[in-house]
C-alpha atoms as a PDB file:
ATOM      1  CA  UNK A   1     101.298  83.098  62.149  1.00  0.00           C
ATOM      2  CA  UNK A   2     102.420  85.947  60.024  1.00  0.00           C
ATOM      3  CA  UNK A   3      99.290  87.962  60.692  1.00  0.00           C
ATOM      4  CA  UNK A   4      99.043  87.257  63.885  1.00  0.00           C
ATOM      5  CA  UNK A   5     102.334  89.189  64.461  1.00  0.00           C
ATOM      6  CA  UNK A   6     101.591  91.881  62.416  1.00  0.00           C
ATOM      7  CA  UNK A   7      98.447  92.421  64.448  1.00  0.00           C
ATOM      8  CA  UNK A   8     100.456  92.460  67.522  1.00  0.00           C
ATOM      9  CA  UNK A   9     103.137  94.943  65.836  1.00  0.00           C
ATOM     10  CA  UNK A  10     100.329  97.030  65.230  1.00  0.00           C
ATOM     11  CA  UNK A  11      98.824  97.274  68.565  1.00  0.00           C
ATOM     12  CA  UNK A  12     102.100  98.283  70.109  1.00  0.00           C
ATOM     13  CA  UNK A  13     102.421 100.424  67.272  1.00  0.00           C
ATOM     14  CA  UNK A  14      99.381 102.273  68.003  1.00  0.00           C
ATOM     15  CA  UNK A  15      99.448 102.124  71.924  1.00  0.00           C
ATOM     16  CA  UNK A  16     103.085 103.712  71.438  1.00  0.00           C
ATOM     17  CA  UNK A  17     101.416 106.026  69.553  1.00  0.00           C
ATOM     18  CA  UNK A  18      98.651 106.748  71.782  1.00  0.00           C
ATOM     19  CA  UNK A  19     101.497 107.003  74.582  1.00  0.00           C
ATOM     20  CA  UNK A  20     103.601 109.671  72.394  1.00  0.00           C
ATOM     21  CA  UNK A  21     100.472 112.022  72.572  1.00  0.00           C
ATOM     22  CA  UNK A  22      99.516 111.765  76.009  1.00  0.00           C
ATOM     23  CA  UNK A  23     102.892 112.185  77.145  1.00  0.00           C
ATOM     24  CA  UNK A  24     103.394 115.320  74.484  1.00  0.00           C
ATOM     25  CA  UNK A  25     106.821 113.683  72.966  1.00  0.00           C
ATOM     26  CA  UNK A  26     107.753 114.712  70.027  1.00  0.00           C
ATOM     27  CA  UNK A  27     109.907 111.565  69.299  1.00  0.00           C
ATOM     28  CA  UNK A  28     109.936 109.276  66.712  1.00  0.00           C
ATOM     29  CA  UNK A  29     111.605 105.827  67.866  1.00  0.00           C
ATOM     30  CA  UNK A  30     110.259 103.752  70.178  1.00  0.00           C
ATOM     31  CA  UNK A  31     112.910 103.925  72.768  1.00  0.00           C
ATOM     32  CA  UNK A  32     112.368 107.856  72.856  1.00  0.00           C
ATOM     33  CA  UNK A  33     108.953 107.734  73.448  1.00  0.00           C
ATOM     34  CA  UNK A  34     109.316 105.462  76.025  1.00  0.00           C
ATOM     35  CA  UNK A  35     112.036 107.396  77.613  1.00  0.00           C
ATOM     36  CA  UNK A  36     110.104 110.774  76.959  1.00  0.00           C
ATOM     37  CA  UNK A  37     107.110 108.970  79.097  1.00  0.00           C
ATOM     38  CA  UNK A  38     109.285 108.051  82.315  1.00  0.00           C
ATOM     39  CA  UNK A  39     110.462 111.958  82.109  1.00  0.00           C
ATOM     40  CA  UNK A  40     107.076 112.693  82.027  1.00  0.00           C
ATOM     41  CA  UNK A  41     105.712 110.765  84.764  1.00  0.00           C
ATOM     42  CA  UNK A  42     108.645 111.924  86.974  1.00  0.00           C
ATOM     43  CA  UNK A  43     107.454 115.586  86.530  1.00  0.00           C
ATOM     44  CA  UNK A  44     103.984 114.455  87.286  1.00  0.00           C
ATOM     45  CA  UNK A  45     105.608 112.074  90.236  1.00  0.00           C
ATOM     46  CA  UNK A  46     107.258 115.853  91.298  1.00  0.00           C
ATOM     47  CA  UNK A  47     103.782 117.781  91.008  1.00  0.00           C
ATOM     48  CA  UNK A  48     101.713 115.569  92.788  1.00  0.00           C
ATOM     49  CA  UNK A  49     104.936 115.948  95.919  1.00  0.00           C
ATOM     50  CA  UNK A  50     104.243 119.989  95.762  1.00  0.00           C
ATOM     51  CA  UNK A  51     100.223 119.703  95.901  1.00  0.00           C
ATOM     52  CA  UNK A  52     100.639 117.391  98.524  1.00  0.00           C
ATOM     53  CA  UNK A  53     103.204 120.115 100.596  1.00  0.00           C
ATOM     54  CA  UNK A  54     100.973 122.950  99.340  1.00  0.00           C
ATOM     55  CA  UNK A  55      97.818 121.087 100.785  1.00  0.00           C
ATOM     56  CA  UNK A  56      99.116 120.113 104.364  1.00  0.00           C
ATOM     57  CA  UNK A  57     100.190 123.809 104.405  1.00  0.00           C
ATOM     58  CA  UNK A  58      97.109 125.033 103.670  1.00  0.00           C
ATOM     59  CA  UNK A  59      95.590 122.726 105.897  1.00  0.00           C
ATOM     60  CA  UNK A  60      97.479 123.691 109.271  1.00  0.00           C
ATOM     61  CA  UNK A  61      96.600 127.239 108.164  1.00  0.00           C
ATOM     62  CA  UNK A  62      93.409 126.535 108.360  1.00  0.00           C
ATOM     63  CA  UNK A  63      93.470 124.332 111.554  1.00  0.00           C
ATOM     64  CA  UNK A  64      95.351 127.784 112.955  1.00  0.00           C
ATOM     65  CA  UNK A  65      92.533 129.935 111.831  1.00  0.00           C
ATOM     66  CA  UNK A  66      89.286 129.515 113.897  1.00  0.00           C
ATOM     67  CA  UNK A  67      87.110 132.178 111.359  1.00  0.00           C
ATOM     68  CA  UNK A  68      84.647 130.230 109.571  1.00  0.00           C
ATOM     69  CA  UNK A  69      85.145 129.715 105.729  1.00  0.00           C
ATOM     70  CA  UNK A  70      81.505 130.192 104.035  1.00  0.00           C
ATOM     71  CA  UNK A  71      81.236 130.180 100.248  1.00  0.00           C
ATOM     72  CA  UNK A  72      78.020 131.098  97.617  1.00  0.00           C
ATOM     73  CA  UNK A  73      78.101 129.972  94.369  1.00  0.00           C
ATOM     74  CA  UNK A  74      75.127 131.260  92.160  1.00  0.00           C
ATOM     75  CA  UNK A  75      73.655 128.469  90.025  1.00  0.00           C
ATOM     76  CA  UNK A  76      70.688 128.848  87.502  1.00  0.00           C
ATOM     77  CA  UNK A  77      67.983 128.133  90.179  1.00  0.00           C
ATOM     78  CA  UNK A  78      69.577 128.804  93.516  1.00  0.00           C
ATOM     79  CA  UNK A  79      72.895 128.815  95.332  1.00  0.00           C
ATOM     80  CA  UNK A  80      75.125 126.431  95.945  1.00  0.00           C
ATOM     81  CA  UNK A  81      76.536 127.259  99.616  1.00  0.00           C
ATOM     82  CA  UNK A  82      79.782 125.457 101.239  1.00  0.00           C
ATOM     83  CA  UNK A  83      80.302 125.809 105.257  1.00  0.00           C
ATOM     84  CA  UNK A  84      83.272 125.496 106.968  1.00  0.00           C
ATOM     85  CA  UNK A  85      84.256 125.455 110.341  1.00  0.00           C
ATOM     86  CA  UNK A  86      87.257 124.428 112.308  1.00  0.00           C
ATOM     87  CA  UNK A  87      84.703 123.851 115.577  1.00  0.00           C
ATOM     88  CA  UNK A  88      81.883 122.677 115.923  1.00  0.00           C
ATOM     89  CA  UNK A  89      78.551 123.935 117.997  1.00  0.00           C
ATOM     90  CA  UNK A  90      75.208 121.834 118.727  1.00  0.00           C
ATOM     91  CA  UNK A  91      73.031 123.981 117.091  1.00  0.00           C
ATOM     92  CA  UNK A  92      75.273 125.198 114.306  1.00  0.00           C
ATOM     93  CA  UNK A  93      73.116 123.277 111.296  1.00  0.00           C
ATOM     94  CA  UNK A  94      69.985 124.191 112.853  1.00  0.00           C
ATOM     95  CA  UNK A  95      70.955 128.354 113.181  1.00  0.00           C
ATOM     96  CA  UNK A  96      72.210 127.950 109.135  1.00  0.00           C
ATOM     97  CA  UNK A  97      69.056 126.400 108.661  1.00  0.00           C
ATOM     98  CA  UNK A  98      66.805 129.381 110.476  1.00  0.00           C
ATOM     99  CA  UNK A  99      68.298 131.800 108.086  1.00  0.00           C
ATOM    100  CA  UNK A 100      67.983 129.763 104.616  1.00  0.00           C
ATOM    101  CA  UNK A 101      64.048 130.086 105.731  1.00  0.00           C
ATOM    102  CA  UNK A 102      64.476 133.916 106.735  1.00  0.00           C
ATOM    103  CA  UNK A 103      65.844 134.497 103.285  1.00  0.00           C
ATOM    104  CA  UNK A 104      63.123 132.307 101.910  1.00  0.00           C
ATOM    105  CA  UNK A 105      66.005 129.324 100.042  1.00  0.00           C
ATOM    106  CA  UNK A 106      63.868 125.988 100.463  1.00  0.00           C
ATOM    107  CA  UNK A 107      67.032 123.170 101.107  1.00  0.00           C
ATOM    108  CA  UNK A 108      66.539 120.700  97.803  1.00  0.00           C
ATOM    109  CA  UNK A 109      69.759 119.185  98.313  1.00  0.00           C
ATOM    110  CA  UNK A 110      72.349 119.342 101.365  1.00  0.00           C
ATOM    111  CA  UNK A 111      75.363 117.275 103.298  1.00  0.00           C
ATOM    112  CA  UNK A 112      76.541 118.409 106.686  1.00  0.00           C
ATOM    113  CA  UNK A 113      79.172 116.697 108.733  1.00  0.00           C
ATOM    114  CA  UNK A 114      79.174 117.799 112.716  1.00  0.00           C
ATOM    115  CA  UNK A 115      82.073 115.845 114.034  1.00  0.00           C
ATOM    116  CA  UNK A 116      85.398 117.279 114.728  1.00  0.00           C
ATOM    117  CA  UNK A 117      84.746 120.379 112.752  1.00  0.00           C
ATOM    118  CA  UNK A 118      81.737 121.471 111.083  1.00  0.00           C
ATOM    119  CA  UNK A 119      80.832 121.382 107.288  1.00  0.00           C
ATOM    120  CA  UNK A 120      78.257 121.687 105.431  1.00  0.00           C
ATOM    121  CA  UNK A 121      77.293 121.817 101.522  1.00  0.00           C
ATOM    122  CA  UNK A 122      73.937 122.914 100.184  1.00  0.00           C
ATOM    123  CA  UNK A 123      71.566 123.367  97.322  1.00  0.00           C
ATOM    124  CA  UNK A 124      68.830 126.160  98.365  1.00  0.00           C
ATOM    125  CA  UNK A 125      66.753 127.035  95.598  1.00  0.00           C
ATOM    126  CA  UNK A 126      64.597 130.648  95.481  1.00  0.00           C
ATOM    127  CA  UNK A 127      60.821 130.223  96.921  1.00  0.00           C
ATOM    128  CA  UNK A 128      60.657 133.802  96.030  1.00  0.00           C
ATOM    129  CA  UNK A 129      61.247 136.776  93.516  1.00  0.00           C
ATOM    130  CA  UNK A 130      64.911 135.682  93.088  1.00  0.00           C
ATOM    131  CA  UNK A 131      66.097 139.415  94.570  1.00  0.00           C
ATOM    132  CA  UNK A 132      68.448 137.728  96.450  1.00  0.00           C
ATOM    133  CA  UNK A 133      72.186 137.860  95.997  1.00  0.00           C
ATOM    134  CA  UNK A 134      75.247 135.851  97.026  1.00  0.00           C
ATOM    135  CA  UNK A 135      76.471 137.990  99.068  1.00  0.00           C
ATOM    136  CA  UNK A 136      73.205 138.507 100.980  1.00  0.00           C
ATOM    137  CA  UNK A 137      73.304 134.510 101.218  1.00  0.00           C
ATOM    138  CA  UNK A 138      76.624 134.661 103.165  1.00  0.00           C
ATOM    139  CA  UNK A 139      75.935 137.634 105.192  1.00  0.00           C
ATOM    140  CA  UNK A 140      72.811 135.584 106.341  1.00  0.00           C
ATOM    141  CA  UNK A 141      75.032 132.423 106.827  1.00  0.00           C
ATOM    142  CA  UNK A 142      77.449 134.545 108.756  1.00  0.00           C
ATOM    143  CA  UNK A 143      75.269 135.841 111.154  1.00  0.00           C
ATOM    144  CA  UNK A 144      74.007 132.715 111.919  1.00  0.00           C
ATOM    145  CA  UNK A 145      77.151 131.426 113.111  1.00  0.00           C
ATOM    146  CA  UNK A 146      77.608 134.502 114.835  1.00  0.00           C
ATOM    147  CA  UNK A 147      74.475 134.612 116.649  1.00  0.00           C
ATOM    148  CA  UNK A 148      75.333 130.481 117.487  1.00  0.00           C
ATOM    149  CA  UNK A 149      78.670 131.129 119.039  1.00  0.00           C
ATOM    150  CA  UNK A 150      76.693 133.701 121.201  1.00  0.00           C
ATOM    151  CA  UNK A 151      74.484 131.283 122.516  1.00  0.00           C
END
């Protein structure tokens, strides 16, 4: 019986313990820790409120702003390219498409939603020399949704 509790006073012990260090206290007792943890998921309770504003901010910004948001991340073999756009157009994904092939980026990997807005997210790996740059990637992607809204 005696063991028994002293494995159980050693568990809480350690999970105390392992509480005090993810919560940064410096306390000692086990009624500060404890109290230093509610503090501390309070503040984390009180950062997860401001994302949340700063998001739906951001968000209605960007439901405001019709220009289309294109990023191109240079990986090892490729690019990894990110579309979006607040509308969407039938042959949107087809025009992006067009110029991955004019730049010569073969499509290993992609995802591309077309409902209320338009997004996409793709892998294009280099079928040639690799002289091509990010930039040159979004100018391409750019123009394609330029020439589309034309259309």
């Amino acid at each position: 019986m005696v063991s028994r509790e002293k494995k159980i006073k050693a568990g809480l012990h350690d999970k105390l313990q392992l509480l005090r260090s993810l919560t940064k206290s410096n306390a000692l007792n086990e009624t500060s820790i404890v109290l230093d943890a509610s503090r501390y998921i309070k503040e984390l309770k009180q950062k997860v409120i401001k994302l949340n504003r700063e998001l739906a901010a951001s968000q209605s910004t960007m439901s405001d702003n019709q220009s289309p948001l294109v990023t191109v991340d240079t990986l090892e073999n490729g690019f990894l390219i990110n579309v979006f756009l607040n509308k969407t157009n039938s042959g949107l994904l087809v025009s992006i498409l067009e110029a991955f092939e004019e730049l010569g980026l073969s499509v290993m990997e992609a995802s591309a939603s077309c409902a209320d807005s338009f997004c996409l997210e793709a892998f294009g790996g280099e079928n040639q020399a690799g002289d091509i740059d990010a930039y040159v990637v979004k100018e391409a992607v750019l123009q394609a949704i330029r020439n589309c809204d034309e259309d």
